[in-house]
Protein backbone atom coordinates (compact mmCIF):
# COMPACT_ATOMS: atom_id res chain seq x y z
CA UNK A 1 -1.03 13.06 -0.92
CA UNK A 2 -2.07 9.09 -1.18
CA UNK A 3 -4.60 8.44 -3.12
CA UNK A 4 -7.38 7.01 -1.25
CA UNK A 5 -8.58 4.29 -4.50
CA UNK A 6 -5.49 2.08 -4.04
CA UNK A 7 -5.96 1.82 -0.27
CA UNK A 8 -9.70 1.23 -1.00
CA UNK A 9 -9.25 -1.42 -3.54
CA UNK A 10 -6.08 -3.06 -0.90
CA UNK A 11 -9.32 -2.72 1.42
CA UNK A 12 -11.50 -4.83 -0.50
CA UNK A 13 -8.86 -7.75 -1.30
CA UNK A 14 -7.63 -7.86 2.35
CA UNK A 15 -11.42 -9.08 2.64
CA UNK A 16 -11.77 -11.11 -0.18
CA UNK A 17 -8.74 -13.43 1.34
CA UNK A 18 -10.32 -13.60 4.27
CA UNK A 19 -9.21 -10.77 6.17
CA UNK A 20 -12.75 -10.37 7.86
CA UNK A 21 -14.02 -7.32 10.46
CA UNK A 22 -13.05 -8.44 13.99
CA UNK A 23 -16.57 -5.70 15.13
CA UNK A 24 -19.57 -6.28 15.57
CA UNK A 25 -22.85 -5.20 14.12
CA UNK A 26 -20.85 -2.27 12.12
CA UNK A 27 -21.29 -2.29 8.58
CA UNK A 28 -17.61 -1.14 7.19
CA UNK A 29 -19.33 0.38 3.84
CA UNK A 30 -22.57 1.36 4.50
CA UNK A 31 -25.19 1.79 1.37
CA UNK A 32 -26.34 5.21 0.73
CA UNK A 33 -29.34 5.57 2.96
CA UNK A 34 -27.56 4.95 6.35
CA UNK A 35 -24.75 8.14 5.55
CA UNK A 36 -28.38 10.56 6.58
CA UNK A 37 -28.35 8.03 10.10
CA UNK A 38 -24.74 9.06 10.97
CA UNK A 39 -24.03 11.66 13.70
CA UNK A 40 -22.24 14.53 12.13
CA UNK A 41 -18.18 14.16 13.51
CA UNK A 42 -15.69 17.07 13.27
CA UNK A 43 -12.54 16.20 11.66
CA UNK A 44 -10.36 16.84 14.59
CA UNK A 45 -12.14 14.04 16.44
CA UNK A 46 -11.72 11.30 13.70
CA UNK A 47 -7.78 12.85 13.40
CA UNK A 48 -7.45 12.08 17.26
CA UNK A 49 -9.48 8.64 17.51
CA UNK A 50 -7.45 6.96 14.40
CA UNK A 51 -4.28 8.11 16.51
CA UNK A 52 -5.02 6.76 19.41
CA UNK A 53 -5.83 4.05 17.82
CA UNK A 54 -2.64 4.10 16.34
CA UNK A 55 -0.51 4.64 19.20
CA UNK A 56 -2.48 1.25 21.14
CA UNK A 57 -1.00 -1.23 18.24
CA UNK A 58 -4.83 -1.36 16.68
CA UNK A 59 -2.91 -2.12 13.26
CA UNK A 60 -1.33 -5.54 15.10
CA UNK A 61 -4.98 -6.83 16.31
CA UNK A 62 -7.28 -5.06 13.70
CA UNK A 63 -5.86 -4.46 10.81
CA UNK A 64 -9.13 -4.24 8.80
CA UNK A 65 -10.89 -2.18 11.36
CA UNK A 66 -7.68 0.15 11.97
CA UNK A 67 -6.70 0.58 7.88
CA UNK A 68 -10.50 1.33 7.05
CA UNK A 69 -10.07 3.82 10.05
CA UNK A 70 -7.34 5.58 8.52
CA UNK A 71 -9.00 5.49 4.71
CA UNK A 72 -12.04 6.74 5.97
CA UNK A 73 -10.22 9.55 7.66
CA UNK A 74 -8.31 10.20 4.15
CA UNK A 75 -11.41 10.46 2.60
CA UNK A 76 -12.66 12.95 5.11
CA UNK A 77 -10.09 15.12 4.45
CA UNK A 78 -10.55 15.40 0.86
CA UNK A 79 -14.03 16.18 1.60
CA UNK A 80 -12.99 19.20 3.54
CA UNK A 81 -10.77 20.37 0.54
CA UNK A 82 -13.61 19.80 -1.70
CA UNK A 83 -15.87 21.81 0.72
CA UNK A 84 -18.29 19.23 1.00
CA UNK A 85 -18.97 19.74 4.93
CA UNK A 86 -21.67 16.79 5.07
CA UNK A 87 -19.56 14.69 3.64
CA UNK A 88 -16.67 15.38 5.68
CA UNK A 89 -18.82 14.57 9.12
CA UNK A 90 -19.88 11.54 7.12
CA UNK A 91 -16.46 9.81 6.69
CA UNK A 92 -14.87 11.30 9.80
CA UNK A 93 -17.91 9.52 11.65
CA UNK A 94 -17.01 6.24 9.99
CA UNK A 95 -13.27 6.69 10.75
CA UNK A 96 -14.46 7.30 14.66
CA UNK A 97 -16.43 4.19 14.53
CA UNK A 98 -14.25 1.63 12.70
CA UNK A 99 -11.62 3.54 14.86
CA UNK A 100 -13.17 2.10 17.85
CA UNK A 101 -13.75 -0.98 17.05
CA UNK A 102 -10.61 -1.36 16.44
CA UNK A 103 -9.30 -0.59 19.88
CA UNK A 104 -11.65 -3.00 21.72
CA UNK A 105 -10.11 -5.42 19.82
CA UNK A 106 -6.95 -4.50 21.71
CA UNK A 107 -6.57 -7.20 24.96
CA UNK A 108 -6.86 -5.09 28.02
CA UNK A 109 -3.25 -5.63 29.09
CA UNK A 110 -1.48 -4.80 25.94
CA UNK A 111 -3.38 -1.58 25.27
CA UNK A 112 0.00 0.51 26.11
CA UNK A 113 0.58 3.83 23.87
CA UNK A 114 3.74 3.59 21.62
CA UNK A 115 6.41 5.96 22.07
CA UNK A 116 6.70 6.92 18.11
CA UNK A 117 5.20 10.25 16.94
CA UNK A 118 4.99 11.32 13.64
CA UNK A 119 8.06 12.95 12.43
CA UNK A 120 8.10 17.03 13.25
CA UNK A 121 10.38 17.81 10.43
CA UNK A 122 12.14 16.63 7.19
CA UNK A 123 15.75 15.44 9.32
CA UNK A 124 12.98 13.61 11.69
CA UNK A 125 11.08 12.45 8.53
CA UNK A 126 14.58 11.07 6.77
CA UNK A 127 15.54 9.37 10.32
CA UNK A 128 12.59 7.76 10.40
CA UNK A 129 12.77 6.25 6.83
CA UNK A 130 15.93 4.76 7.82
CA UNK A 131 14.47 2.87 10.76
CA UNK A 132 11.25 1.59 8.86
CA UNK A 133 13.39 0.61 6.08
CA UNK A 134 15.57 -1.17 8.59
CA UNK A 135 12.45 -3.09 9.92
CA UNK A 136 11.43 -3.84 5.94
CA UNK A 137 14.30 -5.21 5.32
CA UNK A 138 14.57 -7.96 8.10
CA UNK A 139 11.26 -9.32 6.55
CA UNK A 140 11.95 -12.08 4.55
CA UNK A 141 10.43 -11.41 0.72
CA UNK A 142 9.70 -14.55 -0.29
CA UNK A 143 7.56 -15.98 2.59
CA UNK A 144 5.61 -12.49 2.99
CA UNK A 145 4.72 -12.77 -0.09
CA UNK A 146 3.59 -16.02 0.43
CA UNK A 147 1.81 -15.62 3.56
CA UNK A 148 0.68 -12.44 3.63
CA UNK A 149 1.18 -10.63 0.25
CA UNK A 150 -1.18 -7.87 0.28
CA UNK A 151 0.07 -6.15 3.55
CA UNK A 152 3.55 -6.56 1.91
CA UNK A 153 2.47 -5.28 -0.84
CA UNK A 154 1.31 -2.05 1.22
CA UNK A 155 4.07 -1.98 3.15
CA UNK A 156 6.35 -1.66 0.05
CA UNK A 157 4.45 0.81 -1.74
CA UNK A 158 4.05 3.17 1.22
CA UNK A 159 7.73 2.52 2.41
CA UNK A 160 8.26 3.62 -1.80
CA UNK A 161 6.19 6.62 -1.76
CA UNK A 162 8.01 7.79 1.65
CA UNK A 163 11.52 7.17 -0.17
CA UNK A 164 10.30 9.25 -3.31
CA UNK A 165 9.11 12.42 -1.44
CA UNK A 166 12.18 12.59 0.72
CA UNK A 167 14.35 12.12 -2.49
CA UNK A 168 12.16 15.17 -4.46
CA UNK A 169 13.03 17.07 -0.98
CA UNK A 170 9.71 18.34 -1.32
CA UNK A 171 7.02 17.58 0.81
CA UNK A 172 8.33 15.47 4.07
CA UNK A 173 4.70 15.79 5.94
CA UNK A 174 3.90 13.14 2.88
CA UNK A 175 6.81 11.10 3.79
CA UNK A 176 6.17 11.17 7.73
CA UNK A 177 2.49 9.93 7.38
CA UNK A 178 3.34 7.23 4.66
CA UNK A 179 6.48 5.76 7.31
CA UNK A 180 3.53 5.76 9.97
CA UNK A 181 1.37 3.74 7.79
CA UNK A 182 4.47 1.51 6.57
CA UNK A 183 5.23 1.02 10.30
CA UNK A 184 1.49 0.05 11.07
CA UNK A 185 1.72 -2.60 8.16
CA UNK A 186 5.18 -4.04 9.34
CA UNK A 187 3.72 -4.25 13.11
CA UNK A 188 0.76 -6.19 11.88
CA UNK A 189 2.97 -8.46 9.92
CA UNK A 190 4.72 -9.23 12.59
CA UNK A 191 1.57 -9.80 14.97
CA UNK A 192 0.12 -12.32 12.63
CA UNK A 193 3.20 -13.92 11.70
CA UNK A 194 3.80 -14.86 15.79
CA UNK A 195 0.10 -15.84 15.88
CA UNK A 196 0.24 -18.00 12.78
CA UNK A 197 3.70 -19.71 14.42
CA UNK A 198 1.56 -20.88 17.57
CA UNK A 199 -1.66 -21.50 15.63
CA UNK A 200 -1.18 -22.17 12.31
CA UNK A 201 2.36 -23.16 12.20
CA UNK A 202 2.60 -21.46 8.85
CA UNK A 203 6.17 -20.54 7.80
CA UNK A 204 7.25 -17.51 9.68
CA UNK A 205 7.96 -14.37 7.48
CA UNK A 206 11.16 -12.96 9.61
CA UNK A 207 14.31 -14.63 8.96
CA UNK A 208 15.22 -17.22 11.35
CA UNK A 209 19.28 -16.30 12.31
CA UNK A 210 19.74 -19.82 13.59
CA UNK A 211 18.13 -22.44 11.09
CA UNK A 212 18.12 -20.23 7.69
CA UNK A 213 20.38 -21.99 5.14
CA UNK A 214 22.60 -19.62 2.87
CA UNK A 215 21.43 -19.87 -0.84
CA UNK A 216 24.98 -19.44 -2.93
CA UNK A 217 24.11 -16.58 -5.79
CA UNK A 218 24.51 -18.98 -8.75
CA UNK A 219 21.53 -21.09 -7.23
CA UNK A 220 18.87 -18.11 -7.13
CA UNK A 221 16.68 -18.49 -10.36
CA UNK A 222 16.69 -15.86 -12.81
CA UNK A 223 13.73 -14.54 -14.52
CA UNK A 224 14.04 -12.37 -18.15
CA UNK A 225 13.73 -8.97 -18.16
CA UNK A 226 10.23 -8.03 -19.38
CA UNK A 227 9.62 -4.79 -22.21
CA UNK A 228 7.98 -2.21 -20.52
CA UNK A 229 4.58 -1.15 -21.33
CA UNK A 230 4.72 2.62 -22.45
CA UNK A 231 2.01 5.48 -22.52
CA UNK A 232 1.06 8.98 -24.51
CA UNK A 233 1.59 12.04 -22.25
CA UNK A 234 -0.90 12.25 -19.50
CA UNK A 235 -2.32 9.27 -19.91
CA UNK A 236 -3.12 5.62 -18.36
CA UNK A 237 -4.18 3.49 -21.79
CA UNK A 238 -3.38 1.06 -22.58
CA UNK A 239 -2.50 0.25 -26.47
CA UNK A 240 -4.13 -2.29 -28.28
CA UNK A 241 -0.49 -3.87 -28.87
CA UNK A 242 0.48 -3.89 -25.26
CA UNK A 243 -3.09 -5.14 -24.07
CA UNK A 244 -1.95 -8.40 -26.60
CA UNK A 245 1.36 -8.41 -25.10
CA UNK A 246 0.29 -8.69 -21.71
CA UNK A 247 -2.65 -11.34 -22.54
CA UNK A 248 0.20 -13.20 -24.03
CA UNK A 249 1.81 -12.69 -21.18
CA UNK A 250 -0.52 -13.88 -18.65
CA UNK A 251 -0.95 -17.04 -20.83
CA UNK A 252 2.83 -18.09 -20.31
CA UNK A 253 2.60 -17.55 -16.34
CA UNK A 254 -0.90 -18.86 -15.74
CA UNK A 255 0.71 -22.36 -14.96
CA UNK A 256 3.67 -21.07 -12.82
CA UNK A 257 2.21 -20.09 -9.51
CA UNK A 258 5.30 -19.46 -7.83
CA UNK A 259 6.15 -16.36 -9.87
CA UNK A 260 5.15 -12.96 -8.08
CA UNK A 261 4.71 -10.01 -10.41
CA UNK A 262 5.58 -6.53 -9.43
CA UNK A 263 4.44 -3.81 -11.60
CA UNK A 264 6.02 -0.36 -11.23
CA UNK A 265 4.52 2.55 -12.34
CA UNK A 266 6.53 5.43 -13.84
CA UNK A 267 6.05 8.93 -15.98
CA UNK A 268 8.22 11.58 -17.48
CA UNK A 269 8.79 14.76 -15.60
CA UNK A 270 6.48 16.85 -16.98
CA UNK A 271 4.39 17.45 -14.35
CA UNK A 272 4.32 18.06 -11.05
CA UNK A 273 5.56 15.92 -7.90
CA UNK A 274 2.39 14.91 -6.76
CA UNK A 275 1.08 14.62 -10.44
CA UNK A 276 3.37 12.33 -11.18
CA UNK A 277 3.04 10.21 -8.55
CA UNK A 278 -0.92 9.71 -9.16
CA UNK A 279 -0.33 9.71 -12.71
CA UNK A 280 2.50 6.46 -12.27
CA UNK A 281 -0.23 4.73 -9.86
CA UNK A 282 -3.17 5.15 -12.15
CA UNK A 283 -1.10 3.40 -15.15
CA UNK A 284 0.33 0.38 -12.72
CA UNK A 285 -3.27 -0.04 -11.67
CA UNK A 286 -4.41 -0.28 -15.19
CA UNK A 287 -1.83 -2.76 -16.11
CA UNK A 288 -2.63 -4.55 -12.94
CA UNK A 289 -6.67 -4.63 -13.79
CA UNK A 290 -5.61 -6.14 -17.21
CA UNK A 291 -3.14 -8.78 -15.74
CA UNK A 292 -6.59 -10.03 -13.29
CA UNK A 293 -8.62 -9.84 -16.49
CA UNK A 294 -6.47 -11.81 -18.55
CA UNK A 295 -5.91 -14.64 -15.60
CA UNK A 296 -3.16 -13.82 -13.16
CA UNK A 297 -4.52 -13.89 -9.47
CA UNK A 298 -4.80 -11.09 -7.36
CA UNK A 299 -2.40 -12.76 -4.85
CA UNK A 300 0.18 -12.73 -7.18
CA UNK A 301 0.17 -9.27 -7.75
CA UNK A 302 2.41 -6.36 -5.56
CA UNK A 303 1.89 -2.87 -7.16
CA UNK A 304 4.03 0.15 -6.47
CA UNK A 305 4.29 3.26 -8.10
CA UNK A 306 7.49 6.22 -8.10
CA UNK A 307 6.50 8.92 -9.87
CA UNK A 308 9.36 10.13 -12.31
CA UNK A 309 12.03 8.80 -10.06
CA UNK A 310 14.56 6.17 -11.98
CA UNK A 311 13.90 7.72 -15.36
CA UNK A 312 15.93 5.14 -18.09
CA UNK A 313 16.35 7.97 -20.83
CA UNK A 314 17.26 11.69 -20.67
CA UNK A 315 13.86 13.48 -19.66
CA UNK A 316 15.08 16.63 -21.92
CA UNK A 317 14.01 15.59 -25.09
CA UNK A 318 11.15 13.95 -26.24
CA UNK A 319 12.06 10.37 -27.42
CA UNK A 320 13.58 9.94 -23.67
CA UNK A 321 10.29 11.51 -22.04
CA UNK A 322 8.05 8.82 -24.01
CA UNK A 323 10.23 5.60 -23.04
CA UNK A 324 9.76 6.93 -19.28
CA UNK A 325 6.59 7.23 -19.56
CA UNK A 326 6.11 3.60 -18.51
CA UNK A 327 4.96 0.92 -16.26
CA UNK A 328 7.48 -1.89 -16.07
CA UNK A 329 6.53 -5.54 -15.13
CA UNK A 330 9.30 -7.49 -12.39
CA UNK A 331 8.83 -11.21 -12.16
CA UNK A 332 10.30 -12.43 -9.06
């Protein structure tokens, strides 16, 4: 299952670079005392109301309303498996609300349902990784990450996460909601990139077929291959050494903008699936936290995590578990 922190702290920097709520007089975190003023929501509600939602394109003309809908509604679940019923109505009445915002946001005439259902099995699930994949990959890298680098960002890491369930062959229901959420990120890429192109005139983020000039392969720049910052079984600290390494790090590219950083977080396979894959985004998130301390900008920062997939030693002994027990650091 996601992990509800990442999409929270996405959340929060979508605002902070001025992604701001398209609602009005709705408070998208409340402060303690107004959870008591909420009207208690059953689950099945919020489930139904962030679909909708969904199916109406809110992603493409409320992307801060729609994604806090569907982190909200992630957070209501784990109430429920924590048996916290007060809680549950809580967040599901927040998802409802930022749910509906959301769709007013939606011009009258475009608010047609899309045709795209979540996949029913794991052959639907794998069919439907190859068409969001397909979609990904007409994006061009380098301006999205210019222009919009956090939904990128989320687009890649849930298009990742998708990948790395269908590979373990293990739980495709992950896989299915993560390729709805990738799809809801590429639409609203998409959306604002047309808008910006009429607006803005900021550089488009699709590849344009008739004016894009062919870069020869000798011509692409080349950036060193970084060590790898490794951890102790089970955990996400980082050593002393390594917290120098990337300081010194951060110091080099403090100057050079126009490098992107994307940290990847790994483990050994010690553990289970979904273990794994919280275990990998808890260390690429600490490394992240210590690249912002130590200077490099939030912008310049994509994050994705695998699990124990790509493993770079032999996982059956215990010098190879401990050098994939890492979070590796890819300047592009």
């Amino acid at each position: 299952m996601r992990n509800t922190s990442l999409a929270v702290l996405a959340l929060a920097l979508l605002a902070a670079l001025g992604c701001q709520t398209t609602g009005r007089d709705i408070l998208s975190v409340p402060v303690a005392r107004e959870y008591a003023q909420l009207e208690p929501v059953d689950l099945g509600v919020a489930q139904a109301k962030v679909e909708e939602a969904r199916k109406l394109g809110a992603a493409a003309h409320a992307p801060y309303e729609y994604f806090s809908a569907v982190h909200y509604l992630d957070i209501a679940q784990q109430e429920r498996r924590r048996r916290n019923r007060q809680g549950m109505w809580d967040y599901a009445g927040l998802a409802v609300k930022m749910a509906d915002v959301a769709i007013e946001a939606i011009p009258e005439e475009e608010r047609v349902p899309s045709a795209i259902e979540r996949a029913a099995d794991e052959a639907a699930a794998r069919s439907e990784f190859d068409r969001v994949k397909a979609r990904y990959l007409e994006i061009d890298p380098a301006k999205a990450k210019e222009t919009m680098p956090l939904f990128y960002a989320q687009a890649t890491t849930r298009l990742s996460l998708a990948e790395y369930a269908l590979e373990q062959g293990k739980n495709w229901r992950e896989a299915a909601q993560a390729l709805l959420e990738a799809d809801a990120l590429i639409d609203t890429m998409w959306h604002r990139d047309a808008e910006a192109g009429r607006v803005a005139g900021l550089p488009d983020i699709m590849p344009d077929t008739d004016e894009r000039d062919d870069v020869a392969e000798d011509e692409a720049e080349e950036y060193p291959a970084l060590d790898p910052i490794l951890f102790a079984r089970g955990s996400t600290t980082v050593s002393a050494a390594d917290k120098g390494y990337l300081r010194g790090l951060a110091h080099l590219l403090a100057e050079s903008a126009d490098i992107m950083l994307h940290v990847k977080g790994y483990t050994d396979d010690s553990h289970s699936v979904s273990y794994n894959l919280d275990l990998s985004r808890r260390r690429a998130q600490a490394v992240r936290q210590l690249l912002l301390e130590y200077g490099i900008s939030e912008d310049r920062l994509i994050v994705s995590f695998h699990g124990d997939a790509n493993p770079v030693a032999d996982n059956t002994t215990a010098a190879g578990r401990a050098l994939n027990r890492r979070v590796e650091i890819i300047l592009d």
